[in-house]
N, C-alpha and C. Protein backbone atom coordinates (compact mmCIF):
# COMPACT_ATOMS: atom_id res chain seq x y z
N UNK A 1 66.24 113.64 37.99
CA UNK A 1 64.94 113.59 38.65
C UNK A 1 65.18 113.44 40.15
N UNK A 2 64.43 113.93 41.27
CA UNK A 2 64.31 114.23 42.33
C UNK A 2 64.31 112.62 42.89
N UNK A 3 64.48 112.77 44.06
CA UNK A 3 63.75 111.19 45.09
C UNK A 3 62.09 111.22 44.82
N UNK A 4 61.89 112.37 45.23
CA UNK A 4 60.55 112.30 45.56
C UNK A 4 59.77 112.42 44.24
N UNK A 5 60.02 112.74 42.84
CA UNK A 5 59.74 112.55 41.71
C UNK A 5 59.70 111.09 41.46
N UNK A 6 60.80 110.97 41.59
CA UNK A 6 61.18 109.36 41.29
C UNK A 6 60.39 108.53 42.16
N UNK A 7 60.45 108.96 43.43
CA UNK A 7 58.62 107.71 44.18
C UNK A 7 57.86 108.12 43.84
N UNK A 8 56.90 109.29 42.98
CA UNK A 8 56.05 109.11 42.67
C UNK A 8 55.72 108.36 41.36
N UNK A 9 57.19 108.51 40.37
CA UNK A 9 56.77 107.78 39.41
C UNK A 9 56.34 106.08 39.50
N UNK A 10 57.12 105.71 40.32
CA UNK A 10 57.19 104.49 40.86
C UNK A 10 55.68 104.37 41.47
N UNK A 11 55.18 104.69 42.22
CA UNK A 11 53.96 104.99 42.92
C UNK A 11 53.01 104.49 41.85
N UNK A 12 52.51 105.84 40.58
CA UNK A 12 51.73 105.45 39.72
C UNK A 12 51.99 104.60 38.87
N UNK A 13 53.63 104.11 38.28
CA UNK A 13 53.49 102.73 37.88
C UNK A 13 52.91 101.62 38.23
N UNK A 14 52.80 101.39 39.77
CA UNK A 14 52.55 100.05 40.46
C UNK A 14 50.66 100.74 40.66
N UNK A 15 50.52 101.74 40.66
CA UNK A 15 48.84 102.00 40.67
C UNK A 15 48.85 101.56 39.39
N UNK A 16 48.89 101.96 38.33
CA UNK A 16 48.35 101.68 36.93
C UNK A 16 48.11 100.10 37.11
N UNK A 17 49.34 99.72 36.93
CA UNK A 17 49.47 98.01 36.85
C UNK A 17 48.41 97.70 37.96
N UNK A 18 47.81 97.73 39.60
CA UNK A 18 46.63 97.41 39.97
C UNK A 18 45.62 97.53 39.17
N UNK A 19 45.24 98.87 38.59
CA UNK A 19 44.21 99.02 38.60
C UNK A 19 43.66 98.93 37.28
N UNK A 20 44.56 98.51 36.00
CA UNK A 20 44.46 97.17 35.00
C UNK A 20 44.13 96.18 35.28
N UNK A 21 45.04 95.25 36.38
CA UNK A 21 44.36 94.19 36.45
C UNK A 21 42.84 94.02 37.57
N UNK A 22 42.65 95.44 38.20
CA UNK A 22 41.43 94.59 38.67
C UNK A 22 40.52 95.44 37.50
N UNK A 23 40.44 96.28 36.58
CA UNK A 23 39.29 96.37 35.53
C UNK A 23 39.30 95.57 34.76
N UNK A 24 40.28 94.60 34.29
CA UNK A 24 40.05 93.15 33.65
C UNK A 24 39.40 92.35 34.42
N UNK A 25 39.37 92.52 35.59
CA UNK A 25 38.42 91.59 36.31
C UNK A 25 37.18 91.45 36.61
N UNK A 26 36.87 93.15 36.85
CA UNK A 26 35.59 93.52 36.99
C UNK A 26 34.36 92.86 36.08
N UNK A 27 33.26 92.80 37.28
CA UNK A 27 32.05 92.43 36.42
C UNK A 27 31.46 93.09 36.74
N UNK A 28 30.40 93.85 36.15
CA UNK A 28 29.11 94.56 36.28
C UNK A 28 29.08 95.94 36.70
N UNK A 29 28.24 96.54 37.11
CA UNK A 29 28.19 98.06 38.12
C UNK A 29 29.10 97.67 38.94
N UNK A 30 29.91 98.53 39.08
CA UNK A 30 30.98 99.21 40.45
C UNK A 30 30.58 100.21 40.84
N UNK A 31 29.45 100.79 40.38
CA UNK A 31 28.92 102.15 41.44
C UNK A 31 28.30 102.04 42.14
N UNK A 32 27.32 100.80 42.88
CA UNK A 32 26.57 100.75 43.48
C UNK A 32 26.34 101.05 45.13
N UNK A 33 28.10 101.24 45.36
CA UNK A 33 28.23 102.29 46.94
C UNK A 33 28.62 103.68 46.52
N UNK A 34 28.63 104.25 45.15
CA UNK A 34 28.18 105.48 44.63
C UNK A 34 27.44 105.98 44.76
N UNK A 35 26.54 104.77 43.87
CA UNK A 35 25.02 105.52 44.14
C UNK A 35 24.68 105.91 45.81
N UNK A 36 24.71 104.59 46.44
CA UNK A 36 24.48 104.57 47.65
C UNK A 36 24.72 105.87 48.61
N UNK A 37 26.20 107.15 48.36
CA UNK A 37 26.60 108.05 48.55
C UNK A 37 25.93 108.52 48.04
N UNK A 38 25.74 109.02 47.18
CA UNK A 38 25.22 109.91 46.63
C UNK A 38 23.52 110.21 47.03
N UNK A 39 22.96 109.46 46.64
CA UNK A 39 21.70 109.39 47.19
C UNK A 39 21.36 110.02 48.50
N UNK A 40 22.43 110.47 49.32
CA UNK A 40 22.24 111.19 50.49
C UNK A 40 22.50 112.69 50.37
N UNK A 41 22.95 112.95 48.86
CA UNK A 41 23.03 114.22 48.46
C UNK A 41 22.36 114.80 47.31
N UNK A 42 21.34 114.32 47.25
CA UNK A 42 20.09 114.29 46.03
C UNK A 42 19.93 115.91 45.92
N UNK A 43 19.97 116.29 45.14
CA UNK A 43 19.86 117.75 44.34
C UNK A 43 21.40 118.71 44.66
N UNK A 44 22.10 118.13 45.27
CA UNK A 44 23.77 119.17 45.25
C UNK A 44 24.55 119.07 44.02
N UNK A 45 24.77 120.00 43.76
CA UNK A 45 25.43 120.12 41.89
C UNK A 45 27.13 119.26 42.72
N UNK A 46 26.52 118.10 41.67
CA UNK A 46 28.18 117.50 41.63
C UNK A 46 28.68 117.33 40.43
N UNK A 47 30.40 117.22 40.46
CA UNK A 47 30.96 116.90 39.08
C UNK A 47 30.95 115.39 39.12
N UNK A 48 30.81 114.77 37.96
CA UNK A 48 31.70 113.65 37.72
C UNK A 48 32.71 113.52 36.88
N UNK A 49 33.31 111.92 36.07
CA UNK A 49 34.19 112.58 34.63
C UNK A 49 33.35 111.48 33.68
N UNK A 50 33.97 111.48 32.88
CA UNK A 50 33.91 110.50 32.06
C UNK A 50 34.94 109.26 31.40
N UNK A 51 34.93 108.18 32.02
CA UNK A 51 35.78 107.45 32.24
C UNK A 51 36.44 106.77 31.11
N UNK A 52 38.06 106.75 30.98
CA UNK A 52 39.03 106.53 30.02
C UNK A 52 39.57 105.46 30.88
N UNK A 53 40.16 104.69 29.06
CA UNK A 53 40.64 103.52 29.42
C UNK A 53 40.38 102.59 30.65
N UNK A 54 40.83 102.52 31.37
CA UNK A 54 40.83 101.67 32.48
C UNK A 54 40.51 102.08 33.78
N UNK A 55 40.13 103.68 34.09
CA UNK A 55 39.61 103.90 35.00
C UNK A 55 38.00 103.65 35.16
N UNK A 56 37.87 103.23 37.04
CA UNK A 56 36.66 102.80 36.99
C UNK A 56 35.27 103.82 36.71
N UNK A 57 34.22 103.21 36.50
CA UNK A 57 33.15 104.13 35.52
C UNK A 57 32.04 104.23 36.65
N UNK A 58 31.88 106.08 36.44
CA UNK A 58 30.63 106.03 37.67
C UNK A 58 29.63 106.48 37.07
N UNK A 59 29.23 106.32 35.27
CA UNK A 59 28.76 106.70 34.41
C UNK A 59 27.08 106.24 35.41
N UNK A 60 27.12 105.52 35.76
CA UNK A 60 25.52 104.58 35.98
C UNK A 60 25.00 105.56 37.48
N UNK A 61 26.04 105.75 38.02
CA UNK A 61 25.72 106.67 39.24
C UNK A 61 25.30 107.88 39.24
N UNK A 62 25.95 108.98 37.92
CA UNK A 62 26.24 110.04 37.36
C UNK A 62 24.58 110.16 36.81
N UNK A 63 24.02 109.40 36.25
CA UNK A 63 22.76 109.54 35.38
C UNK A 63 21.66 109.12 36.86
N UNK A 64 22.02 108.35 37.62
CA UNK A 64 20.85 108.31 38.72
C UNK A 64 20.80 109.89 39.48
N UNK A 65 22.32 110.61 39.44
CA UNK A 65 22.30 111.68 40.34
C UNK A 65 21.53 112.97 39.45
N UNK A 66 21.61 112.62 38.07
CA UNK A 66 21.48 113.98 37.02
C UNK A 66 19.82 113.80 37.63
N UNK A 67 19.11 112.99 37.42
CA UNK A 67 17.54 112.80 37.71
C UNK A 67 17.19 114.29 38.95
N UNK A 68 18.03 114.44 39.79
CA UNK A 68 17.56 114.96 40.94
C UNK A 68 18.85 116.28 40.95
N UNK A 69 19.37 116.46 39.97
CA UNK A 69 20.19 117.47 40.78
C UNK A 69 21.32 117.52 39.13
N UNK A 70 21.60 119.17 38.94
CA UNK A 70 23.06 119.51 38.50
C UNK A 70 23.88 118.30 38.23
N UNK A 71 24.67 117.48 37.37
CA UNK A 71 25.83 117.14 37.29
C UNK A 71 26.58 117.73 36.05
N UNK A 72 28.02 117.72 36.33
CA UNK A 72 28.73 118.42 35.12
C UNK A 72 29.91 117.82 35.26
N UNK A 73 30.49 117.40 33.95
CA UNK A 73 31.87 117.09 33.71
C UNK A 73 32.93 118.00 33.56
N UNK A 74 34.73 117.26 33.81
CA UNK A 74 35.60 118.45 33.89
C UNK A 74 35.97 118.66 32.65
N UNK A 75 36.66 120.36 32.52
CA UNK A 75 36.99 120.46 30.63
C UNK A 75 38.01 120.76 31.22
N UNK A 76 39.38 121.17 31.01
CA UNK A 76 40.62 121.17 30.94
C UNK A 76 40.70 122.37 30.28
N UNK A 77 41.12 123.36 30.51
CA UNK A 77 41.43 124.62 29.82
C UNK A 77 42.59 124.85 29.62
N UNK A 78 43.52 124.09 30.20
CA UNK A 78 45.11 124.13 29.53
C UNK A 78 46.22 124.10 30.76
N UNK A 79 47.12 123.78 30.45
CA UNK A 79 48.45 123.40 31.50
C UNK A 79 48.25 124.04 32.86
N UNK A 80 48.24 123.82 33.75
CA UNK A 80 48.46 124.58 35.18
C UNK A 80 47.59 125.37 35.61
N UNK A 81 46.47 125.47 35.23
CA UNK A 81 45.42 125.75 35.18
C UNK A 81 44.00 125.01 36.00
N UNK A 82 43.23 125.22 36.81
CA UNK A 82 42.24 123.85 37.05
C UNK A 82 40.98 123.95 36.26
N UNK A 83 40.39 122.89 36.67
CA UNK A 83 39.19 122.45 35.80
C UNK A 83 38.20 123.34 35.73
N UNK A 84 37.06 123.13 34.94
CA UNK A 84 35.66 123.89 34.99
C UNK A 84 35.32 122.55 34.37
N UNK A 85 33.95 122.78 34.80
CA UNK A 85 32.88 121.63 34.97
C UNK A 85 31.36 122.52 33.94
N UNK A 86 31.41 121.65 33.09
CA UNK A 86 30.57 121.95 31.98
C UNK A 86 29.35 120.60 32.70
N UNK A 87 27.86 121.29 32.39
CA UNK A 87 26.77 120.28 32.86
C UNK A 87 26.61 119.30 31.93
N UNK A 88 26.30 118.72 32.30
CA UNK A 88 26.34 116.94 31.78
C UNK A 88 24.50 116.79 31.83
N UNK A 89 24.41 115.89 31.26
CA UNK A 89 22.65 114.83 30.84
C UNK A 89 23.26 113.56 30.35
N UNK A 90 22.55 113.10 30.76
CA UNK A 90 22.78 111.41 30.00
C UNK A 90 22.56 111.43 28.78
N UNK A 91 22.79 110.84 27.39
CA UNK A 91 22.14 111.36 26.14
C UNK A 91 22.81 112.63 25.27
N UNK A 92 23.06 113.43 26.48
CA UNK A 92 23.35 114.95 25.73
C UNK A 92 24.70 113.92 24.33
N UNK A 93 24.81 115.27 23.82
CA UNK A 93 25.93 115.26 22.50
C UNK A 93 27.36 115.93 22.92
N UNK A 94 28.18 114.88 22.86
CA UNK A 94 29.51 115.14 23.34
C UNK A 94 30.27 115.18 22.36
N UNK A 95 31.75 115.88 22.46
CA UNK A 95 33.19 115.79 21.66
C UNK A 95 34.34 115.28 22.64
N UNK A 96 35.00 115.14 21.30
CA UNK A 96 36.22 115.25 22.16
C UNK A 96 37.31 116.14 22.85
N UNK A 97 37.25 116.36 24.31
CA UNK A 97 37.79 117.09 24.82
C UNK A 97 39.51 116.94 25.21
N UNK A 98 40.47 117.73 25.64
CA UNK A 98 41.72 117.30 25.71
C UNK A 98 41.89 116.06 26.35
N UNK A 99 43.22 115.81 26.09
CA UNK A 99 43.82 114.23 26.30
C UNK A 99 41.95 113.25 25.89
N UNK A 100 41.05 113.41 25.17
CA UNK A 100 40.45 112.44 24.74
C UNK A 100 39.32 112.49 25.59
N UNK A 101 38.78 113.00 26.59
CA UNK A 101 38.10 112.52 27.79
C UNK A 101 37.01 113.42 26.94
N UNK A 102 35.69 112.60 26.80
CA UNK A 102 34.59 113.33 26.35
C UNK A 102 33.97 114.34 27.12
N UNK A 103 33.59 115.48 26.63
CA UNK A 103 32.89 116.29 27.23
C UNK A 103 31.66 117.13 26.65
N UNK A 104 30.75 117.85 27.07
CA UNK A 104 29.63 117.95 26.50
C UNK A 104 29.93 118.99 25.27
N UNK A 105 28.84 118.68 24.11
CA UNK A 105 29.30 119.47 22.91
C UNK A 105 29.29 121.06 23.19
N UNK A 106 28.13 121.48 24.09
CA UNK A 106 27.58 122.60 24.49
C UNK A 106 28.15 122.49 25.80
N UNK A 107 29.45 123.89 25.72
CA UNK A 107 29.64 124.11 27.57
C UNK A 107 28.64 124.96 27.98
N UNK A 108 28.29 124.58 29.38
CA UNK A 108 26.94 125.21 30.09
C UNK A 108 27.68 125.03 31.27
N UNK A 109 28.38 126.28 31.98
CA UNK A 109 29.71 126.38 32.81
C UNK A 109 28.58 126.12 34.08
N UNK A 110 29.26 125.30 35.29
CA UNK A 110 28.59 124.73 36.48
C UNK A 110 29.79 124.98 37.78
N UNK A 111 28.74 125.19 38.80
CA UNK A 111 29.93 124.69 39.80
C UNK A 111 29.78 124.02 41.35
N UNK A 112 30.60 122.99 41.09
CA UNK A 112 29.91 121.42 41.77
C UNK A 112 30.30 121.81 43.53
N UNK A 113 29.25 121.19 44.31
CA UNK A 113 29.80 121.12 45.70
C UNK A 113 30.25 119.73 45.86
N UNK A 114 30.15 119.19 45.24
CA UNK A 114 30.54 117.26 44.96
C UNK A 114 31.44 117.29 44.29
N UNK A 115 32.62 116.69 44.30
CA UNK A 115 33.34 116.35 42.78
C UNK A 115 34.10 114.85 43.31
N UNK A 116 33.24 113.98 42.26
CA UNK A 116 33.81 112.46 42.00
C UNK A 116 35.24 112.36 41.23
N UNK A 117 36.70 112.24 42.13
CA UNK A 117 37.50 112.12 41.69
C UNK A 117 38.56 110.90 41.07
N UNK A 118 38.54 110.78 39.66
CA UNK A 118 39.57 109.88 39.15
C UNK A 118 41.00 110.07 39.65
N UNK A 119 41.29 108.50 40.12
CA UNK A 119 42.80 108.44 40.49
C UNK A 119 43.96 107.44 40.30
N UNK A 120 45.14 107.08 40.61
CA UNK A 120 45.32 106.41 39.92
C UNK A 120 45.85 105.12 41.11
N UNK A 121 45.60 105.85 42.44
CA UNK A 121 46.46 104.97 43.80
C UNK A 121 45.81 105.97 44.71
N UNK A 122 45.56 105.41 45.66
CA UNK A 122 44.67 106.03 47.11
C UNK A 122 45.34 105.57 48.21
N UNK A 123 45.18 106.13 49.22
CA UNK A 123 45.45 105.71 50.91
C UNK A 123 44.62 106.09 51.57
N UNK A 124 44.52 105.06 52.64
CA UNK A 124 43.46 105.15 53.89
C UNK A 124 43.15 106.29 54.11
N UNK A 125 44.44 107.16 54.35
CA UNK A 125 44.40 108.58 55.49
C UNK A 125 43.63 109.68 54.03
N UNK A 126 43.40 109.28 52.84
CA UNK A 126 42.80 110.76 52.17
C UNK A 126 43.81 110.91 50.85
N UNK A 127 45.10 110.06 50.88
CA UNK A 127 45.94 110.65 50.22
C UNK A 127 45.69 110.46 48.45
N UNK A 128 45.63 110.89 47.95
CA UNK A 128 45.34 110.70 46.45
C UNK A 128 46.73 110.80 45.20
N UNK A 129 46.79 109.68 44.29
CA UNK A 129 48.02 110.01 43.52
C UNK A 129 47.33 109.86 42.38
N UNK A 130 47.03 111.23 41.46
CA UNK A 130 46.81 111.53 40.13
C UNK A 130 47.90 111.31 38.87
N UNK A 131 47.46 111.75 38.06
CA UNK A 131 48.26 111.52 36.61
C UNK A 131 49.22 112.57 36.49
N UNK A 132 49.69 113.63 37.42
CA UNK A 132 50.57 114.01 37.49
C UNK A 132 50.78 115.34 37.02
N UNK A 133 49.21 116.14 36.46
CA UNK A 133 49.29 117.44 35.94
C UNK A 133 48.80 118.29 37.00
N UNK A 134 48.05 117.63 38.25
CA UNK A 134 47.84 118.60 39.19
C UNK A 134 46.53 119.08 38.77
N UNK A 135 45.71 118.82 37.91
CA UNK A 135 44.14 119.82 37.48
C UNK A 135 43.21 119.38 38.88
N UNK A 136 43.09 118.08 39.43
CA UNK A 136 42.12 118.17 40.25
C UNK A 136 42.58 118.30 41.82
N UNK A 137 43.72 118.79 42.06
CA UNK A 137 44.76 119.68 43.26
C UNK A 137 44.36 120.88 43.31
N UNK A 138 44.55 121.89 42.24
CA UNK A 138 44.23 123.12 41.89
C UNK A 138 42.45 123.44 41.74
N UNK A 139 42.08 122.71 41.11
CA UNK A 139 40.38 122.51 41.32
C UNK A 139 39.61 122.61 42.40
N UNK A 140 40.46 121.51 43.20
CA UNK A 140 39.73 121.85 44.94
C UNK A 140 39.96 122.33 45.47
N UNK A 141 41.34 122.92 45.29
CA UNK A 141 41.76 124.11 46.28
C UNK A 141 40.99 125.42 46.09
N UNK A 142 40.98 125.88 44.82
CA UNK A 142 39.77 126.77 44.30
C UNK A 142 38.91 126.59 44.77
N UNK A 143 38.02 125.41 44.09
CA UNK A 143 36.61 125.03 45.02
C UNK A 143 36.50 125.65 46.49
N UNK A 144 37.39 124.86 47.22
CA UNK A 144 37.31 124.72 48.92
C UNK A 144 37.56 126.35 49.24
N UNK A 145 38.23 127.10 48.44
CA UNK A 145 38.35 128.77 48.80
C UNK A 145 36.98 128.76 48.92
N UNK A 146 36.03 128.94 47.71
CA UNK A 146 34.65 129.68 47.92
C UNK A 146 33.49 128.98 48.76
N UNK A 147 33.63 127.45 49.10
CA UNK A 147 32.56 127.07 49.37
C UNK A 147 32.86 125.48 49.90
N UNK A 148 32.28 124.69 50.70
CA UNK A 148 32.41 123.68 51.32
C UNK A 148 32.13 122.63 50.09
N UNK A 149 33.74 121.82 49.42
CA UNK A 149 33.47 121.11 48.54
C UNK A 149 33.97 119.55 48.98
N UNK A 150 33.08 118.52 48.57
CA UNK A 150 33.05 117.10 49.26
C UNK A 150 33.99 116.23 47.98
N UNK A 151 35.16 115.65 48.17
CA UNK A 151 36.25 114.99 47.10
C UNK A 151 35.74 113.95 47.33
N UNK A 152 34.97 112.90 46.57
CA UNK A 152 34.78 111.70 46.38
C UNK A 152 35.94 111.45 45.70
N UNK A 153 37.11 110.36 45.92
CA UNK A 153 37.62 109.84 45.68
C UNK A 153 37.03 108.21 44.82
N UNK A 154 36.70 107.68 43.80
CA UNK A 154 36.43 106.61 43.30
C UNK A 154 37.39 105.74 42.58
N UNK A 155 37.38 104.87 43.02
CA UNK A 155 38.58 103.59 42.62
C UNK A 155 38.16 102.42 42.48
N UNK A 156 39.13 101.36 42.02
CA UNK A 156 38.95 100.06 42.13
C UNK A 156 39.63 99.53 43.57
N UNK A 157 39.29 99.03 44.21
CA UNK A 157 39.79 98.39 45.79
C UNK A 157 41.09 98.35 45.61
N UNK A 158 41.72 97.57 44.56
CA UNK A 158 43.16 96.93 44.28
C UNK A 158 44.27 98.31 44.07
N UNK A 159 43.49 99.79 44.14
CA UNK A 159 44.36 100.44 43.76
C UNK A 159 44.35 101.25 44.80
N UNK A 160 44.71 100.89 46.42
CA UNK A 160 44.61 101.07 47.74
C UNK A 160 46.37 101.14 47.41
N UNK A 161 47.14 102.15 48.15
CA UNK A 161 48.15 101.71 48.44
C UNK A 161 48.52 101.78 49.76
N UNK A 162 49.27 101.31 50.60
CA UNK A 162 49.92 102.09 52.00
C UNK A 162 49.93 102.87 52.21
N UNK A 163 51.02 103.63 51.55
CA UNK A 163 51.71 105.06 51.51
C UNK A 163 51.82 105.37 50.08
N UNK A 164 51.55 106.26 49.91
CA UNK A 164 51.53 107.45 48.90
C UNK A 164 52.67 108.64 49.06
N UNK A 165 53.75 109.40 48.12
CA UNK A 165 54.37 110.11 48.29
C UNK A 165 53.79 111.56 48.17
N UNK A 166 53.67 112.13 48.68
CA UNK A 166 52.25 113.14 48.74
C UNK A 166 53.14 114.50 49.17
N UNK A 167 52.67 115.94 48.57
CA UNK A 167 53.34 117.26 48.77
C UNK A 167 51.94 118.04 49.10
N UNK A 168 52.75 119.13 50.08
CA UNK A 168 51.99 120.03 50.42
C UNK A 168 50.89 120.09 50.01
N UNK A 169 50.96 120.16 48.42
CA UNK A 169 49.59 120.98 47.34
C UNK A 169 48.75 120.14 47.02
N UNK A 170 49.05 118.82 47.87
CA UNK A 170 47.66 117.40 47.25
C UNK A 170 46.78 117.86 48.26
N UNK A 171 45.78 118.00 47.24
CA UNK A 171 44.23 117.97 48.33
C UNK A 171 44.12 116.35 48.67
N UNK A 172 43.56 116.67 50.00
CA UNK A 172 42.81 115.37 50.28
C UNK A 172 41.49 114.85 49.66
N UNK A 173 41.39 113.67 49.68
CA UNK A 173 40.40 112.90 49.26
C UNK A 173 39.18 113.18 50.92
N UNK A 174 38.07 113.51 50.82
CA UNK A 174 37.23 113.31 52.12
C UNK A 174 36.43 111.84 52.49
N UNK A 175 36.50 111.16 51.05
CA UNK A 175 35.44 109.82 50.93
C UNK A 175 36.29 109.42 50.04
N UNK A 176 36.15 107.53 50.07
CA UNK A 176 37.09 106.83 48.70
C UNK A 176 36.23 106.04 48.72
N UNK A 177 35.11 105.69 47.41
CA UNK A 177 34.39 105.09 47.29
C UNK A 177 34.91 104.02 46.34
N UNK A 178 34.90 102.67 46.77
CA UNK A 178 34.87 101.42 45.76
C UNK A 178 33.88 100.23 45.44
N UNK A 179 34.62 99.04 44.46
CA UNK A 179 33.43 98.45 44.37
C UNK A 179 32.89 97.60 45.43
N UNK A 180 34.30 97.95 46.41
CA UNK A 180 33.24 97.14 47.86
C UNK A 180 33.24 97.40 48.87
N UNK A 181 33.57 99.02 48.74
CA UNK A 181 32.61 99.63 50.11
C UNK A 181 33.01 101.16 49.92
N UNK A 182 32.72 101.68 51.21
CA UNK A 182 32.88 102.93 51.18
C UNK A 182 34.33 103.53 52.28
N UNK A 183 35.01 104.07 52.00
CA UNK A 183 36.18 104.41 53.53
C UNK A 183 36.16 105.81 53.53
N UNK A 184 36.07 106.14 54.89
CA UNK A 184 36.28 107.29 55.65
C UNK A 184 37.62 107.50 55.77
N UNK A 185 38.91 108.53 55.66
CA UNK A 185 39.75 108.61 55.80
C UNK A 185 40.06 108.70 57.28
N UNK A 186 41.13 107.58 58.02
CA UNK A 186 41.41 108.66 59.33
C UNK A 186 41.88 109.27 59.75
């Protein structure tokens, strides 16, 4: 394995382990500087996901935004490949989609100028460290070809790191929204 393989594994080990212990900690809504974002973009088709295990949940934000506007979750169409975003409702009837992450029973193909991104370690400057398959790298880069797309980054605070080991092909994060505040990258 590479150096730079090897810091990233290291990287998302020490993210995971944050961002366990601050969702054991958590109490209540953590979307409420979600919403707060969002609300300034009332009717723009955004994605969200649907939140596994221990990542934080913007489920409560996701259903205030569906009221006024498009939202759609990501489906995974297979290795190396990026996402498509099937529309979402609160209520609607879901399955199970790859690696487990629910998605709507009925795809009704969408495409978001928003996309609320799960991660697993963040930095100030934008930098984002995912789970390591690259779907929401390739997603925005797509996206950002056809059309001006906004990366909400969403986290738990505790899973802030310094430095991040970061390559060419990581999109940036534009916004990192947590449960206690909002950061602008600089």
């Amino acid at each position: 394995m590479s150096a730079p393989d090897m810091a990233k594994v290291a990287a998302r080990q020490a993210g995971f382990a944050r961002r366990q212990a601050a969702h054991e900690a958590a109490r209540g809504n953590a979307c409420g500087y979600l919403s707060e974002v969002l609300a300034g973009y009332r009717g723009v088709p955004l994605a969200g996901y649907m939140a596994m295990r221990t990542e934080i949940d913007p489920l409560p934000a996701m259903e205030e935004a569906a009221a006024h506007g498009p939202v759609g979750v990501p489906v995974i169409q297979g290795t190396g490949l990026p996402l498509r975003f099937s529309r979402w409702e609160p209520g609607c009837a879901l399955r199970d989609g790859p690696f487990g992450a629910q998605v709507p029973e009925v795809d009704d193909w969408m495409e978001p100028e928003i996309v609320i991104v799960p991660l697993v370690a963040f930095s100030r400057t934008g930098g984002r460290l995912g789970y390591g398959g690259g779907f929401y790298d390739r997603t925005l880069e797509r996206l950002r070809a056809h059309h001006a797309t906004l990366a909400i980054g969403f986290a738990y605070a505790a899973q802030e790191a310094d430095v991040l080991p970061l390559e060419p092909t990581d999109q940036p994060l534009d916004l990192i929204v947590t449960e206690r505040g909002i950061i602008t990258p600089d």
